[in-house]
N, C-alpha and C. Protein backbone atom coordinates (compact mmCIF):
# COMPACT_ATOMS: atom_id res chain seq x y z
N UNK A 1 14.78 75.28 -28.82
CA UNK A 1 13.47 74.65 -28.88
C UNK A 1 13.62 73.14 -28.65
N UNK A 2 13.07 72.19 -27.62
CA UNK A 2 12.93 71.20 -27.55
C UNK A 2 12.30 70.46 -28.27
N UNK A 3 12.65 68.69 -28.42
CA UNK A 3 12.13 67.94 -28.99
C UNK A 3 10.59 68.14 -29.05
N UNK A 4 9.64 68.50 -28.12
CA UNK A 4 8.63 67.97 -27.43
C UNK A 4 8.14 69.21 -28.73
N UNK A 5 8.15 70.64 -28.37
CA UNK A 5 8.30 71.61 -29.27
C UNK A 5 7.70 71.67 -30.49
N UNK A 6 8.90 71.02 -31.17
CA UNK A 6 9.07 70.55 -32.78
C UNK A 6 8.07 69.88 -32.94
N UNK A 7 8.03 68.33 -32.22
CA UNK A 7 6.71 68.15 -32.92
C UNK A 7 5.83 68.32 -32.56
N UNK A 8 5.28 69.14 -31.72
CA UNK A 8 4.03 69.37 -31.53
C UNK A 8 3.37 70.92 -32.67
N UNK A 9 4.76 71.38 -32.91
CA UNK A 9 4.79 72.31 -34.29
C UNK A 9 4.32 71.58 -35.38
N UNK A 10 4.95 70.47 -35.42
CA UNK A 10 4.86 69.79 -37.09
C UNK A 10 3.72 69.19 -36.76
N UNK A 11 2.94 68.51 -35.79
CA UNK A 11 1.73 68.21 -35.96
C UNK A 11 0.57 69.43 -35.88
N UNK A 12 0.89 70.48 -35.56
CA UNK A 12 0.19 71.81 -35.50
C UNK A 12 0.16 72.29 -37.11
N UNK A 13 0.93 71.89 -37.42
CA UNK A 13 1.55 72.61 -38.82
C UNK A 13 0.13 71.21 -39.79
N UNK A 14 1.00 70.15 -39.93
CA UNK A 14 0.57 68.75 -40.84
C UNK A 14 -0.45 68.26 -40.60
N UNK A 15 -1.19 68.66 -39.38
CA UNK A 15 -2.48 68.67 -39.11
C UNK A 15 -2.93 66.97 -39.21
N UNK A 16 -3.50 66.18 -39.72
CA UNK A 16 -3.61 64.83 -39.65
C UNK A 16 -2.88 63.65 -40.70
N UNK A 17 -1.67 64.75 -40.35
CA UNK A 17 -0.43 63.44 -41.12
C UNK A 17 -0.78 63.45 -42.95
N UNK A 18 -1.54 64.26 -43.71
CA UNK A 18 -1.33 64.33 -44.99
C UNK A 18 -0.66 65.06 -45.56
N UNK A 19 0.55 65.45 -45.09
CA UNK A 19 1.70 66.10 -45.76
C UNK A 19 1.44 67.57 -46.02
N UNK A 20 0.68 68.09 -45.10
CA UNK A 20 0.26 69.59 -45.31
C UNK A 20 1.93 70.51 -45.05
N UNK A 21 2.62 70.00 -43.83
CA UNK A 21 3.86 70.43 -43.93
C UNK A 21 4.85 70.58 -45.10
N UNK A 22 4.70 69.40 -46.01
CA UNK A 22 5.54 68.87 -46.89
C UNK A 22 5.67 69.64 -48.30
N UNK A 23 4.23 70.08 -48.37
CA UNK A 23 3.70 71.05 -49.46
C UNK A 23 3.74 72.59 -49.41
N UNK A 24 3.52 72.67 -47.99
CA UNK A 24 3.99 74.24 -47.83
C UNK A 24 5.77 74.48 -48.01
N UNK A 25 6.39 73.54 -47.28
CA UNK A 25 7.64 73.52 -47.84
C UNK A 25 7.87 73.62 -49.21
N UNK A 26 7.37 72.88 -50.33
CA UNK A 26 8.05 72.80 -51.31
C UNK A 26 7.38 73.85 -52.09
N UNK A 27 5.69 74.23 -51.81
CA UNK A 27 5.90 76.08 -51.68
C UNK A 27 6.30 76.70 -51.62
N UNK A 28 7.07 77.14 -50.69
CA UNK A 28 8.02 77.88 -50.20
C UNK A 28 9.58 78.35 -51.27
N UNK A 29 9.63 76.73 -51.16
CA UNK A 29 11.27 76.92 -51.67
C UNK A 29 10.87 77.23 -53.50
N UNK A 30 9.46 76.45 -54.30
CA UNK A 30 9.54 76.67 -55.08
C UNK A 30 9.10 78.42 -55.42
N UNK A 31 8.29 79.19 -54.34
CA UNK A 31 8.34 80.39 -54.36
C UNK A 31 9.59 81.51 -54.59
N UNK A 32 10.17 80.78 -54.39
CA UNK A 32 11.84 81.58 -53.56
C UNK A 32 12.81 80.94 -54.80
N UNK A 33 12.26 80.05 -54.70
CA UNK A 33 13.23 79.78 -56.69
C UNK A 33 12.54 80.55 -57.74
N UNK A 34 11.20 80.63 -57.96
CA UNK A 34 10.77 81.06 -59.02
C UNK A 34 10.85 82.86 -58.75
N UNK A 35 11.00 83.21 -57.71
CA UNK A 35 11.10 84.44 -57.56
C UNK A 35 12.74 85.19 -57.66
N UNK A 36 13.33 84.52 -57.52
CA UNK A 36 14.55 84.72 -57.43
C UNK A 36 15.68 84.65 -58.76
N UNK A 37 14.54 83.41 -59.83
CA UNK A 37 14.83 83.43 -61.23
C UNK A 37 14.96 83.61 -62.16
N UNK A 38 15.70 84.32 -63.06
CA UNK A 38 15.73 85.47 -63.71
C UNK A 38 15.97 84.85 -65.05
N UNK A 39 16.64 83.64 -65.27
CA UNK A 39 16.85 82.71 -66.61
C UNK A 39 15.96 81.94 -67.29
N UNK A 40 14.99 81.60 -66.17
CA UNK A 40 13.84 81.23 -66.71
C UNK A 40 12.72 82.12 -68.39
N UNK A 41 12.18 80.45 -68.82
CA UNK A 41 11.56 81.00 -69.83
C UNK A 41 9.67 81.79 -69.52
N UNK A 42 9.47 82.41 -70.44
CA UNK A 42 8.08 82.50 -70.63
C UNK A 42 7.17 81.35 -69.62
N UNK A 43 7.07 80.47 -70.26
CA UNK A 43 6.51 79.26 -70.66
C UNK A 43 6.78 78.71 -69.34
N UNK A 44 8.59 78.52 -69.11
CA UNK A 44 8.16 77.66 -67.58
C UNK A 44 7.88 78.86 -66.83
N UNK A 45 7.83 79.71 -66.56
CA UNK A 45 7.43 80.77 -65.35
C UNK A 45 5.88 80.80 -64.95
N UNK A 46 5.35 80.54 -66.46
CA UNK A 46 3.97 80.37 -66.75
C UNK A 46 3.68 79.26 -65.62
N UNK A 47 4.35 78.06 -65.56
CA UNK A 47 3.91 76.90 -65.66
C UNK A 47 4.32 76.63 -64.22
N UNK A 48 5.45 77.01 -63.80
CA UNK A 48 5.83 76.67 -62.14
C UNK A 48 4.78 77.50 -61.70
N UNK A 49 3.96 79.09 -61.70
CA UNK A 49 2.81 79.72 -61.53
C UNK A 49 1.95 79.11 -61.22
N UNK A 50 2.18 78.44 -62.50
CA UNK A 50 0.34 77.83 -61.98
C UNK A 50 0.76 76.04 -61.52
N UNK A 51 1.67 76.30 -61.05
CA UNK A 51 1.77 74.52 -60.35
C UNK A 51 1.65 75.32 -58.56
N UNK A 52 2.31 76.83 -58.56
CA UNK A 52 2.28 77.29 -57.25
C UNK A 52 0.74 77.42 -56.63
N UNK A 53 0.22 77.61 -58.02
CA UNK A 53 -1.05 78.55 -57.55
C UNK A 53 -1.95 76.77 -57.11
N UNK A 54 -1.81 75.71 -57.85
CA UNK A 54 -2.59 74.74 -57.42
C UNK A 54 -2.22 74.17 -56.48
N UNK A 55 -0.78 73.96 -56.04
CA UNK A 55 -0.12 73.83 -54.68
C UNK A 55 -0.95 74.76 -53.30
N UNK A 56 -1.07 76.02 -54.12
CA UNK A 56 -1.62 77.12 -53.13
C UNK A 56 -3.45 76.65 -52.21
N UNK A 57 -3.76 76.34 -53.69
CA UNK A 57 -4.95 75.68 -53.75
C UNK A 57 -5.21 74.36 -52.73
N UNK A 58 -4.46 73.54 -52.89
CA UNK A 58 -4.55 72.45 -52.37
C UNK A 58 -4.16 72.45 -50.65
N UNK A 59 -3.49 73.73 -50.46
CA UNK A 59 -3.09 74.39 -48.85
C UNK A 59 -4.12 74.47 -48.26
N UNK A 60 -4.83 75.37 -49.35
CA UNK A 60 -5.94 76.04 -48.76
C UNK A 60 -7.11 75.12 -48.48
N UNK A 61 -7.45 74.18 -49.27
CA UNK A 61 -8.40 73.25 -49.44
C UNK A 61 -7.94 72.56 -47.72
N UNK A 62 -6.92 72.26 -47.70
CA UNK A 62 -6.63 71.13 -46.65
C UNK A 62 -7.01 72.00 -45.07
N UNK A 63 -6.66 73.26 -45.28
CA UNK A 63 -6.90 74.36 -43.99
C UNK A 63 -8.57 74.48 -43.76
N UNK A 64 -8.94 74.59 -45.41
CA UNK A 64 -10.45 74.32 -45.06
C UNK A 64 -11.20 73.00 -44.17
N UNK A 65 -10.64 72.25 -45.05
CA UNK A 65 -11.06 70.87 -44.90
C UNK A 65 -10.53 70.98 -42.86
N UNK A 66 -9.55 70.55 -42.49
CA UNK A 66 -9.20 71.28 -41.22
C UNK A 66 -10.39 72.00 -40.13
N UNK A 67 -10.55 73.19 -40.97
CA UNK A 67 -11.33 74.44 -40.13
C UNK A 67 -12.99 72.98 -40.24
N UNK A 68 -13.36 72.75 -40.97
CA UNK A 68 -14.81 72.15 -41.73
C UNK A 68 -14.58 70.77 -39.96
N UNK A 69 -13.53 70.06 -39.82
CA UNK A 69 -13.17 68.71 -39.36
C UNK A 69 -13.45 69.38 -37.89
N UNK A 70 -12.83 70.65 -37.55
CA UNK A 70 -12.49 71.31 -36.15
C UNK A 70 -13.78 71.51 -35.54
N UNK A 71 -14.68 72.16 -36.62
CA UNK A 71 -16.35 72.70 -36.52
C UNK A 71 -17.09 71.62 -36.11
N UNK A 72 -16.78 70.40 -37.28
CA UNK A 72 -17.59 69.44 -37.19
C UNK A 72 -17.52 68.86 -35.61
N UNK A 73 -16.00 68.23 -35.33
CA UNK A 73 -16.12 67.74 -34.09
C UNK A 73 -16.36 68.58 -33.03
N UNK A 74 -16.37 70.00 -32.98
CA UNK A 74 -17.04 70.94 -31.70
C UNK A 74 -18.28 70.63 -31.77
N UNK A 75 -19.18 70.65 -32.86
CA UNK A 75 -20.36 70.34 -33.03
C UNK A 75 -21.16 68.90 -32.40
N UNK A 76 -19.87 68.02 -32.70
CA UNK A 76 -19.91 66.08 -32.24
C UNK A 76 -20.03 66.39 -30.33
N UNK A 77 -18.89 67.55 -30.26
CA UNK A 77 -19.02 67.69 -28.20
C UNK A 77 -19.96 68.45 -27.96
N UNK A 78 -20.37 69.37 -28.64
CA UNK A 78 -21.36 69.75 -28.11
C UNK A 78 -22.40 68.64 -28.03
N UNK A 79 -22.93 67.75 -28.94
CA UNK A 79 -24.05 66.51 -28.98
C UNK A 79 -23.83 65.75 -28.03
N UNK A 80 -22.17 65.73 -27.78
CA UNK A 80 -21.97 64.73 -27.02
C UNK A 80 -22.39 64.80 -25.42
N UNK A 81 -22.19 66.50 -25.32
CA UNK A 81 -21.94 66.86 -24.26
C UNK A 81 -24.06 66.82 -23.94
N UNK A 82 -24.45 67.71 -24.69
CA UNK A 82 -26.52 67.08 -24.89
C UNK A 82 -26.78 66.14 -23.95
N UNK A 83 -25.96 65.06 -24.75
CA UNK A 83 -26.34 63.63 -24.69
C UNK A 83 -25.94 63.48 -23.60
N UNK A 84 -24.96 63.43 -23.08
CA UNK A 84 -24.53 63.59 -21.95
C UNK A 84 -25.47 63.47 -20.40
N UNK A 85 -25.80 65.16 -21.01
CA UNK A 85 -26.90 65.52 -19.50
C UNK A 85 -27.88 64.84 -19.58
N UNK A 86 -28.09 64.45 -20.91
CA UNK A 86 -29.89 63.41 -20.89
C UNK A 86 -29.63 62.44 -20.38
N UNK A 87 -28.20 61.78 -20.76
CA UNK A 87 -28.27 60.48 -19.99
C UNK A 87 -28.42 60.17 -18.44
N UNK A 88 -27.16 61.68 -17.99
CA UNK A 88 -27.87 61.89 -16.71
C UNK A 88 -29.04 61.96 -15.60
N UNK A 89 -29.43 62.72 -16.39
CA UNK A 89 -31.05 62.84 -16.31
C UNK A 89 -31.90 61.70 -16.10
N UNK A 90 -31.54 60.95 -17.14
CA UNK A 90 -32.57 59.64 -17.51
C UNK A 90 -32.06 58.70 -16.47
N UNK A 91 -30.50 58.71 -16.08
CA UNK A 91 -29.76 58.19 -14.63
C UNK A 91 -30.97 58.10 -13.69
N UNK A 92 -30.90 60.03 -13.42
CA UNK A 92 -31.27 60.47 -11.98
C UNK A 92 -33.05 59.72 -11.72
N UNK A 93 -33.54 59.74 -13.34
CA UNK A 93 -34.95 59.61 -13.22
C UNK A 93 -34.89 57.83 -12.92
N UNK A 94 -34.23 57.36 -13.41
CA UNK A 94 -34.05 55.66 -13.49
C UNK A 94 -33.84 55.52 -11.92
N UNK A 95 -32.70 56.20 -11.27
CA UNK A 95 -32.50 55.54 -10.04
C UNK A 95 -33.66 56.13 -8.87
N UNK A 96 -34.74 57.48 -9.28
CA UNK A 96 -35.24 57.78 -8.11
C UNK A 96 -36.42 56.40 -8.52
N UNK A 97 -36.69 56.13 -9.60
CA UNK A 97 -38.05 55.33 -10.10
C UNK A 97 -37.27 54.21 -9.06
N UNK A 98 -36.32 53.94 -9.04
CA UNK A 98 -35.28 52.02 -8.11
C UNK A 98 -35.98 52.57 -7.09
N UNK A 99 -35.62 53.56 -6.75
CA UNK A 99 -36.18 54.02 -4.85
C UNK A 99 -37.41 54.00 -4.53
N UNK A 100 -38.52 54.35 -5.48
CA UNK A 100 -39.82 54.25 -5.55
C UNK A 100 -40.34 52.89 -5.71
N UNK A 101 -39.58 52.54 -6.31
CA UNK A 101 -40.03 50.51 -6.38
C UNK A 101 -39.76 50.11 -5.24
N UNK A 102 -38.48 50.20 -4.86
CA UNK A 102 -38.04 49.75 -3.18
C UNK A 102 -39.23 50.20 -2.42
N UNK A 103 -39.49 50.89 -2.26
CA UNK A 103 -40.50 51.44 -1.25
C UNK A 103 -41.33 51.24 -1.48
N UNK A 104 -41.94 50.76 -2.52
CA UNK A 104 -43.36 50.03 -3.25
C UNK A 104 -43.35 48.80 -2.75
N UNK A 105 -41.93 47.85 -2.88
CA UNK A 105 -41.92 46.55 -2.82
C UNK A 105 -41.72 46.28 -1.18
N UNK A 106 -41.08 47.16 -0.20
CA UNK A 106 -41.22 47.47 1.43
C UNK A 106 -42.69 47.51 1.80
N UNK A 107 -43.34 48.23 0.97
CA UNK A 107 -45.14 48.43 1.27
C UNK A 107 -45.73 47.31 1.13
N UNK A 108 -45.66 46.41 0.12
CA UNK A 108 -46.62 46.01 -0.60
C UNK A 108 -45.73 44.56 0.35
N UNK A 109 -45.04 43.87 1.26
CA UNK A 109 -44.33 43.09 1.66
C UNK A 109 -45.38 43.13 2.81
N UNK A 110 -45.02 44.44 3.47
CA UNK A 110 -45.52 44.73 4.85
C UNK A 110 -47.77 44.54 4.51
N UNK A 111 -47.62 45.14 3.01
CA UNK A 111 -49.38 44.43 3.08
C UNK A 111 -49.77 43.29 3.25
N UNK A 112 -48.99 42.26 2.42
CA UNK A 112 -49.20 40.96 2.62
C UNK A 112 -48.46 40.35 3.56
N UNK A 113 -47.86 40.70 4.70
CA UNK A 113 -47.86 39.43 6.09
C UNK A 113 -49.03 40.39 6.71
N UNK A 114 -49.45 41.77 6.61
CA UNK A 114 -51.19 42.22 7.20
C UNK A 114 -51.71 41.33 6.82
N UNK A 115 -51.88 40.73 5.77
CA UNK A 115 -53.23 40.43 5.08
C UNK A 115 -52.95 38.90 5.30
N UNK A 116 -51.87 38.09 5.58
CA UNK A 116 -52.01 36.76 5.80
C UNK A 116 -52.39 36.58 7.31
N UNK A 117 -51.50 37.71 8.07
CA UNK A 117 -51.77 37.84 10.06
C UNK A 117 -53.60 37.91 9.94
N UNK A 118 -53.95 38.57 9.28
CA UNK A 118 -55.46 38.86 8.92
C UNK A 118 -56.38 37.51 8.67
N UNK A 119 -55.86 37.20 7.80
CA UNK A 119 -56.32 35.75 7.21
C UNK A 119 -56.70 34.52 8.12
N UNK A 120 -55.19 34.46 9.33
CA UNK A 120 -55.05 33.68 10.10
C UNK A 120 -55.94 33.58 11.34
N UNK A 121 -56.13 35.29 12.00
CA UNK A 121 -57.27 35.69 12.60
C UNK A 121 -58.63 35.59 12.50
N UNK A 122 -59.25 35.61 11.13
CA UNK A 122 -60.19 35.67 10.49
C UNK A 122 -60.35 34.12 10.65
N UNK A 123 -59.71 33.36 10.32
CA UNK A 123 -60.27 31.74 10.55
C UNK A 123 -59.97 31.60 11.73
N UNK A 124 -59.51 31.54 12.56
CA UNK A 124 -59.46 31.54 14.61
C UNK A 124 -60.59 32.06 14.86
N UNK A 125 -61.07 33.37 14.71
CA UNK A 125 -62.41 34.05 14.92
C UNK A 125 -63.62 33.49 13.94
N UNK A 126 -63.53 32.94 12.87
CA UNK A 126 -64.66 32.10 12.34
C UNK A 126 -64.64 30.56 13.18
N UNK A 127 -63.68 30.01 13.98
CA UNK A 127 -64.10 29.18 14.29
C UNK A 127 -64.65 29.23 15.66
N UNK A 128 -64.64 30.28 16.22
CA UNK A 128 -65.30 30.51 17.53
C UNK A 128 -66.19 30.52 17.46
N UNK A 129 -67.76 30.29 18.71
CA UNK A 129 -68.84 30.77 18.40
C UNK A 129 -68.95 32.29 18.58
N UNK A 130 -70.55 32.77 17.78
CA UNK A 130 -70.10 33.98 17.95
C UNK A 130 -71.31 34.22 19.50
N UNK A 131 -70.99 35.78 19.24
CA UNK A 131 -71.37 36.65 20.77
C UNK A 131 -72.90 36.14 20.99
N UNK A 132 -73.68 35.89 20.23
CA UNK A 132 -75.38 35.79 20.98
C UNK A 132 -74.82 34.01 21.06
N UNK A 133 -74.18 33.34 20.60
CA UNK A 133 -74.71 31.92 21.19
C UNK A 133 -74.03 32.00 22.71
N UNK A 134 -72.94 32.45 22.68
CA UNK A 134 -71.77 32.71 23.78
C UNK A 134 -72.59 33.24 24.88
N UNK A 135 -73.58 34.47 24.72
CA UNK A 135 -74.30 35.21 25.64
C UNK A 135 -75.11 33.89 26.20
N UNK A 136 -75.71 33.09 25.11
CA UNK A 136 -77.42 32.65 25.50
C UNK A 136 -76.41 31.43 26.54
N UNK A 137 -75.90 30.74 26.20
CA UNK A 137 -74.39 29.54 26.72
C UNK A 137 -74.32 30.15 28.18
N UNK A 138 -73.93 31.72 28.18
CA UNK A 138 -73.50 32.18 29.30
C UNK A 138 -74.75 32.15 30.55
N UNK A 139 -75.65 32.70 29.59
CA UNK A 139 -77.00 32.45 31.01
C UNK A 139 -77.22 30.86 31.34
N UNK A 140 -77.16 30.07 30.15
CA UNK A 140 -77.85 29.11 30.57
C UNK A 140 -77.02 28.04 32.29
N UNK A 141 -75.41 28.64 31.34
CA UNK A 141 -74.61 28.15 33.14
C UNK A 141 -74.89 29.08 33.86
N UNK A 142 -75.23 30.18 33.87
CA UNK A 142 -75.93 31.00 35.04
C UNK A 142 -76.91 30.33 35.37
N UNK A 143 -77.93 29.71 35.13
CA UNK A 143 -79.00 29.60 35.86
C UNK A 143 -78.78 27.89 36.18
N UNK A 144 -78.10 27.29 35.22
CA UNK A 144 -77.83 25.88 36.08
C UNK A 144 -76.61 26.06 37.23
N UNK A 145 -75.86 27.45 37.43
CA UNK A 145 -75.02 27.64 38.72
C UNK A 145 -76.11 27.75 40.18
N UNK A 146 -77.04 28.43 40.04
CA UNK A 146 -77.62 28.93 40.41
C UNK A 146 -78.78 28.15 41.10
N UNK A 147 -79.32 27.35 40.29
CA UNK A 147 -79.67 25.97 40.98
C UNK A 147 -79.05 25.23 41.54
N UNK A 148 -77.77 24.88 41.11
CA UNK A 148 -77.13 24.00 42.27
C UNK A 148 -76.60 24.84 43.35
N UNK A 149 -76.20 26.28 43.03
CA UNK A 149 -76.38 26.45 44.45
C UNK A 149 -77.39 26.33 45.53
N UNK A 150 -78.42 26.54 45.20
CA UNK A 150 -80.15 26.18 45.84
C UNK A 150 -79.79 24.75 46.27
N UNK A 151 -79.80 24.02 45.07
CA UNK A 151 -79.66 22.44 45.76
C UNK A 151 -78.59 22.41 47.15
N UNK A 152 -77.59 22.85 46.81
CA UNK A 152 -76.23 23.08 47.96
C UNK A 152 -76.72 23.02 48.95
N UNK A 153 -77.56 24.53 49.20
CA UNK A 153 -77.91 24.95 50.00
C UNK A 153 -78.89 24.24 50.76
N UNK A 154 -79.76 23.57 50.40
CA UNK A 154 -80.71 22.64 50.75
C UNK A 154 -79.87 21.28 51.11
N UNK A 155 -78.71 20.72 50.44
CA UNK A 155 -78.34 19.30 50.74
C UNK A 155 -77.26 20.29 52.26
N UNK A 156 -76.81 21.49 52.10
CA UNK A 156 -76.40 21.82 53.47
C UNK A 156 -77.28 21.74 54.50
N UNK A 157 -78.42 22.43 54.21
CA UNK A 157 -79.37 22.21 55.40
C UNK A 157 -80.21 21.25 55.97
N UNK A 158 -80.13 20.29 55.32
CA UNK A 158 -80.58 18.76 55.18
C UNK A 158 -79.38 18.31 56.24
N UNK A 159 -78.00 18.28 55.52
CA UNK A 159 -77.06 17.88 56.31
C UNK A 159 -76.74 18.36 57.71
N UNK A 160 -77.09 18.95 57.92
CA UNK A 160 -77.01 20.08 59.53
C UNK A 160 -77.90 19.50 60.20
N UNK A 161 -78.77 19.09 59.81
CA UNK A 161 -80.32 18.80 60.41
C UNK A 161 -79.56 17.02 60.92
N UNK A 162 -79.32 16.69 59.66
CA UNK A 162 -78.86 15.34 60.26
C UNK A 162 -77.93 14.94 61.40
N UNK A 163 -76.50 16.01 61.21
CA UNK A 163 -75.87 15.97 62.63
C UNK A 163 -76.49 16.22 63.94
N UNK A 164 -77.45 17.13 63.38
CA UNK A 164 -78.17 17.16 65.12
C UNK A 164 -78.71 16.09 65.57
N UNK A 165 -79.90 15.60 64.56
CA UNK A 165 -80.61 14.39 64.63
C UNK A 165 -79.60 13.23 65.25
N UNK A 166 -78.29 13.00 64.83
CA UNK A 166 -77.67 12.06 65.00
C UNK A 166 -76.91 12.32 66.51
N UNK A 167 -76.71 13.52 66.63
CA UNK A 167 -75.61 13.74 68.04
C UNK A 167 -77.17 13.41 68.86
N UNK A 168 -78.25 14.08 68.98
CA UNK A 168 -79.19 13.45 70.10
C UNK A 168 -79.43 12.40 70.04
N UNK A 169 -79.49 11.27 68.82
CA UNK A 169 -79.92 10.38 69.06
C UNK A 169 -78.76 9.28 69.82
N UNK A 170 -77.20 10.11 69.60
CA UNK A 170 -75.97 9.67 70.00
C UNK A 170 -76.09 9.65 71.75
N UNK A 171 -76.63 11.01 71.89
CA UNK A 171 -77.08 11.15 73.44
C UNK A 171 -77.67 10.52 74.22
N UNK A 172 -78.80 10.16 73.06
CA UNK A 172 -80.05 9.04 73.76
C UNK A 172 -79.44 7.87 74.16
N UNK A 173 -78.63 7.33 73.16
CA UNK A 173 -78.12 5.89 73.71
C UNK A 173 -77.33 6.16 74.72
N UNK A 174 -76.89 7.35 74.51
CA UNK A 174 -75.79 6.73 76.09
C UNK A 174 -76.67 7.43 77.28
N UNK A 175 -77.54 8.27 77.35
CA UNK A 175 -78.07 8.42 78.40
C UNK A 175 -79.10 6.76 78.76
N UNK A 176 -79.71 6.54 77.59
CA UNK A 176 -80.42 4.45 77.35
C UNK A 176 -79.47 4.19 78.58
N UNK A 177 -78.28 3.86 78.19
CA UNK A 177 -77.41 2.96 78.40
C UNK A 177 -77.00 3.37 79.99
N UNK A 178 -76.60 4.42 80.69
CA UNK A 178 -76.88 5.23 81.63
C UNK A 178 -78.00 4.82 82.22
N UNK A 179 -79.11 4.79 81.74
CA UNK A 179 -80.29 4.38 82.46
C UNK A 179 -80.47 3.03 82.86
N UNK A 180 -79.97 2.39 81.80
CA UNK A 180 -80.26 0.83 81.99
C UNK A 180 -79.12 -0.21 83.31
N UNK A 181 -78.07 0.57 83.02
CA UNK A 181 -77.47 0.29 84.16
C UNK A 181 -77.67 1.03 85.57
N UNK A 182 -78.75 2.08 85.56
CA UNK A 182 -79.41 2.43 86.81
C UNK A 182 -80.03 1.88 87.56
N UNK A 183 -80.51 2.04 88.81
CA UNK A 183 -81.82 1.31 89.35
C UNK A 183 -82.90 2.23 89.21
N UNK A 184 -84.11 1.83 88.97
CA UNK A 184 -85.52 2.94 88.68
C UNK A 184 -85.54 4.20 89.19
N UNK A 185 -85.41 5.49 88.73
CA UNK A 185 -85.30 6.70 89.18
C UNK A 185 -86.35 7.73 88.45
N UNK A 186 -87.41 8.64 89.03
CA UNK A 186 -88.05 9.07 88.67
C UNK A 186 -87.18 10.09 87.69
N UNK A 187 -85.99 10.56 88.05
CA UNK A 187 -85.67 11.87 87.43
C UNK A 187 -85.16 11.40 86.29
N UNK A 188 -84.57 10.15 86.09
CA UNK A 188 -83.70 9.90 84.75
C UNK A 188 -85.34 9.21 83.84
N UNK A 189 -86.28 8.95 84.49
CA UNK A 189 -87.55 8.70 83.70
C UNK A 189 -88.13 10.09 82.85
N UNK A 190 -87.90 11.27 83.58
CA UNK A 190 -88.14 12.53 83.27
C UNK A 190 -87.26 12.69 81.89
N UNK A 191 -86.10 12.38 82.54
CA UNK A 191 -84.83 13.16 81.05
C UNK A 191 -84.83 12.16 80.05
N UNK A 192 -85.69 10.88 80.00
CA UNK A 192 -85.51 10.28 78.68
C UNK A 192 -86.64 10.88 78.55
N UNK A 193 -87.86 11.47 78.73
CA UNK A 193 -88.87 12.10 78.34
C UNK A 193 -88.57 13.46 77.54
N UNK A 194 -87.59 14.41 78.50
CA UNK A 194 -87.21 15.31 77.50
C UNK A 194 -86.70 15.15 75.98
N UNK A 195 -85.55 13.91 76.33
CA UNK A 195 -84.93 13.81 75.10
C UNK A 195 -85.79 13.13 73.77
N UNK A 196 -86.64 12.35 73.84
CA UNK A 196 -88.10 12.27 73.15
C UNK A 196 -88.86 13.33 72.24
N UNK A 197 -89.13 14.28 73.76
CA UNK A 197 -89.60 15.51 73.24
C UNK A 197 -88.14 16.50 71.90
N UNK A 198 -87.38 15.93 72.08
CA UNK A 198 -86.48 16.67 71.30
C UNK A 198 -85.95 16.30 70.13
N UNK A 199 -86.10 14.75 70.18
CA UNK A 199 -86.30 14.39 68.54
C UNK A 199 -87.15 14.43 67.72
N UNK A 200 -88.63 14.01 68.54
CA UNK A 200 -89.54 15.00 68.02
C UNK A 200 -89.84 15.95 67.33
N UNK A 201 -89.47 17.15 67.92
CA UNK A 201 -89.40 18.70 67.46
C UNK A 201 -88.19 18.68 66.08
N UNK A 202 -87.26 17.89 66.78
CA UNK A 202 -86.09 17.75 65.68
C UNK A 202 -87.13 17.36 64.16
């Protein structure tokens, strides 16, 4: 039998080091003396008896006490072991509640840059005018476009009128001038007559 053995006997045996070994021994041997003793009196036979029997007693008490310590702490793992899964539990419930906050505090992040992008819009669009002044704004340069095109159109046709006016009257002088360095001719008397007739009409 190895070291390792032995004492794991004698602590199997002595149970938490109060000499439970020590007493069964001297049990033992005082069993095996008093049984074996034949010179002995009355009186001590009486008396080693009943020192065996409270020795016996005190075995037994300690085996109890033992069995009572063994119960108790199965009883401590089992609580422990209870306690255990609750804590787990209360883990699993603690960390899904972290995940639910995360995702509360992801939501509620993403509401407020909505609600400031919102904010920012909301005063850009309050400072615009709104749609009926914008509409009435919109006709009113419609109809001042609309006149100056008319005017346009009139300072174009005004202006057209004038180049003509001006190229005949450009004509006249130099046909004048044509004439004046002529000698008297009935036909160039005729064509300053036409050209007359044509500013005229102009």
């Amino acid at each position: 039998m190895g070291d390792e053995d032995v004492i794991r006997r004698r602590l199997l045996i002595d149970g938490d080091g109060t000499g439970d070994d020590r007493r069964l021994n001297v049990l033992l041997k005082t069993l095996i003396k008093w049984s074996t003793s034949t010179d002995e009196k009355a009186e001590e036979s009486k008396a080693t008896h009943d020192r065996m029997l409270a020795q016996l007693a005190q075995c037994e008490f300690a085996v109890t006490k033992s069995q009572l310590a063994s119960e108790m702490m199965s009883a401590e793992l089992k609580s422990y072991e209870a306690m255990s899964k609750v804590l787990e539990k209360s883990i699993e419930v603690a960390k899904n509640n972290i995940d639910k906050s995360k995702a509360d505090f992801v939501q509620a992040k993403t509401v407020r840059k909505n609600r400031i992008e919102y904010d920012v819009l909301a005063k850009v669009i309050s400072e615009q005018p709104d749609r009926k002044e914008t509409l009435e704004r919109l006709s009113t340069l419609k109809t001042d476009l609309s006149s100056l095109e008319a005017i346009k159109q009139q300072l174009e046709s005004r202006l057209a009128l004038r180049k003509k006016q001006f190229h005949v009257l450009v004509t006249s002088i130099h046909q004048l001038q044509a004439l004046l360095d002529e000698p008297d001719d009935t036909e160039s008397v005729s064509d300053d007559i036409d050209m007359k007739d044509i500013l005229n009409e102009s």
